[in-house]
C-alpha atoms as a PDB file:
ATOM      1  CA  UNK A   1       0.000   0.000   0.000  1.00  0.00           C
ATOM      2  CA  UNK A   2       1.651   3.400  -1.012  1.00  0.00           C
ATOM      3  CA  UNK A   3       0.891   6.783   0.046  1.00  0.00           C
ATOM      4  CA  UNK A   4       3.105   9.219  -1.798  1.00  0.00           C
ATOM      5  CA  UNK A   5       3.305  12.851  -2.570  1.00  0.00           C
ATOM      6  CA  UNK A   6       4.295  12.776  -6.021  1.00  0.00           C
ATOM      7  CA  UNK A   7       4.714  10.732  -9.298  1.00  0.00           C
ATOM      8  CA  UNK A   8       8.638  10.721  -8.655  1.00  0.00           C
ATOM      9  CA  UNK A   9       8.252   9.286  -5.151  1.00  0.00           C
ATOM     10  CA  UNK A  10       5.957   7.000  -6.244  1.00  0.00           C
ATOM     11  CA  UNK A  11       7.812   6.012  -9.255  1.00  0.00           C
ATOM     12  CA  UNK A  12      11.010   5.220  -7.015  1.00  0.00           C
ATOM     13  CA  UNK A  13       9.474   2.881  -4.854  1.00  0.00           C
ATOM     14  CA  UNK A  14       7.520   0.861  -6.951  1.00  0.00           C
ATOM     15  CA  UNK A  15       9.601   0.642 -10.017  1.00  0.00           C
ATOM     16  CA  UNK A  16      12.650   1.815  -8.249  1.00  0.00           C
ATOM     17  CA  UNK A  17      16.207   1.702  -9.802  1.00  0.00           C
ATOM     18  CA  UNK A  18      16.552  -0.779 -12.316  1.00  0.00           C
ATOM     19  CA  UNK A  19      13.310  -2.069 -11.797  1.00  0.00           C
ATOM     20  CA  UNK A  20      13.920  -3.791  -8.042  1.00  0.00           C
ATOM     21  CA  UNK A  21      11.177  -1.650  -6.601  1.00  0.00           C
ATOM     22  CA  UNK A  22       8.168  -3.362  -4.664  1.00  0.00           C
ATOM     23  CA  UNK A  23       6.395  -4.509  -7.637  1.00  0.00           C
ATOM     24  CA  UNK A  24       9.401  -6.414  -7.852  1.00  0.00           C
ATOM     25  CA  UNK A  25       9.348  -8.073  -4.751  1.00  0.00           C
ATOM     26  CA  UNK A  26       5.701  -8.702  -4.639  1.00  0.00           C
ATOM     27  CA  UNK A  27       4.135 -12.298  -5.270  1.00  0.00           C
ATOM     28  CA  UNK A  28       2.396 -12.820  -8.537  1.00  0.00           C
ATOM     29  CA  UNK A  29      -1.659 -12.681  -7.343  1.00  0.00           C
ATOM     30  CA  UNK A  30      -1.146 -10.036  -4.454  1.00  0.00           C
ATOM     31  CA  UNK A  31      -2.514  -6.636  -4.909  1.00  0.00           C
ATOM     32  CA  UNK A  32      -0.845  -2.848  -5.358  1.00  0.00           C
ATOM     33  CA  UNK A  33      -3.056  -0.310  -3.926  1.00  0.00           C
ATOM     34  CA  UNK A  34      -2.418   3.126  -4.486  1.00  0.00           C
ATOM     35  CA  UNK A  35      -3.771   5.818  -2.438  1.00  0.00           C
ATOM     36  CA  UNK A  36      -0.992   9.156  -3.114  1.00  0.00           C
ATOM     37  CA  UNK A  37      -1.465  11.913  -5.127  1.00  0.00           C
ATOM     38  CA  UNK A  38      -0.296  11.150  -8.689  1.00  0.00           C
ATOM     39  CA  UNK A  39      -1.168  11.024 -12.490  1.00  0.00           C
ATOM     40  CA  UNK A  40      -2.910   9.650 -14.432  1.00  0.00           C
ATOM     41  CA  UNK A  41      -0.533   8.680 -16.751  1.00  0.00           C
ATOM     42  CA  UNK A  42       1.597   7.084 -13.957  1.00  0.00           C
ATOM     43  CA  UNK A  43      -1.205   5.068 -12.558  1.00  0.00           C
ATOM     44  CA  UNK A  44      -1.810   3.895 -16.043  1.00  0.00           C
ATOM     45  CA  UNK A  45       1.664   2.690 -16.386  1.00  0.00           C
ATOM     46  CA  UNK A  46       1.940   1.301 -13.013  1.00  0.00           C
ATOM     47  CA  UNK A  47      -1.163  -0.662 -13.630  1.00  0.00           C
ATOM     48  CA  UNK A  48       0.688  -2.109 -16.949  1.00  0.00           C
ATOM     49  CA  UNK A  49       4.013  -2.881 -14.653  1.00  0.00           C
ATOM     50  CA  UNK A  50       1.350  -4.938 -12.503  1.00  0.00           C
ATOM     51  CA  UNK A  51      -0.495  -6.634 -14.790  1.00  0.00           C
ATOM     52  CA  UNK A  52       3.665  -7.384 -16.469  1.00  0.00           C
ATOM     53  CA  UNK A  53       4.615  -9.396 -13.169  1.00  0.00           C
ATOM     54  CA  UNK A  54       0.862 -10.862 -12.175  1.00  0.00           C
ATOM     55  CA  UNK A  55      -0.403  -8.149  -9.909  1.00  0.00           C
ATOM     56  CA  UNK A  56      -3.371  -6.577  -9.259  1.00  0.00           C
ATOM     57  CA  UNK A  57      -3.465  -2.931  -8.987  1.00  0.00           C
ATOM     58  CA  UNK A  58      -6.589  -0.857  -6.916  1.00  0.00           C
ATOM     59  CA  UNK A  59      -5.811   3.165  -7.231  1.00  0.00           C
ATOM     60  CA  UNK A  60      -7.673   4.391  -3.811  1.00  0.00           C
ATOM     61  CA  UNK A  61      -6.299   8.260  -3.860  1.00  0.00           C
ATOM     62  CA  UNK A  62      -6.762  10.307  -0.790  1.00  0.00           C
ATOM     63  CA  UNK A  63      -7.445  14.116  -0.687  1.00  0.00           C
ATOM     64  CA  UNK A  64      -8.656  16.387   2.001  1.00  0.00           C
ATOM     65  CA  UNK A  65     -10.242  18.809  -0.711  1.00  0.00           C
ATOM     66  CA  UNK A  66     -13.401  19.314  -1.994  1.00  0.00           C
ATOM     67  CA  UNK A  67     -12.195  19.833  -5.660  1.00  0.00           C
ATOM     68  CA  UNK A  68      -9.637  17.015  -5.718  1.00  0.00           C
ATOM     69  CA  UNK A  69     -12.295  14.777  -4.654  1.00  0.00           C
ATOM     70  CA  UNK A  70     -14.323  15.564  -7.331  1.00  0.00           C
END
């Protein structure tokens, strides 16, 4: 379960350097859940770096606004 600021933070941790980030570590089956604040476009991709290795993905994000709720 990640929590991050920022697509950068987020990216380093679960793709990490030379791809030995958590995704890598995790067993095929288990599921990613995503609750920082972060793109699109990397949510997209981390969902096909999941689906790569046998992982389920579940984007949950988290604001304390109004608007980003929406």
């Amino acid at each position: 379960w990640s929590v991050l600021a920022d697509d950068a933070a987020l990216r380093a941790v679960a793709i990490g350097d030379g791809g030995r980030g958590v995704l890598a570590a995790m067993r095929a089956g288990a599921t990613f859940v995503d609750s920082g604040t972060t793109s699109l476009e990397l949510t997209r991709a981390l969902h096909g770096a999941c689906l790569e290795r046998g992982l389920h993905m579940l984007d949950a994000p988290v604001t304390g606004s109004k608007l980003g709720a929406e």
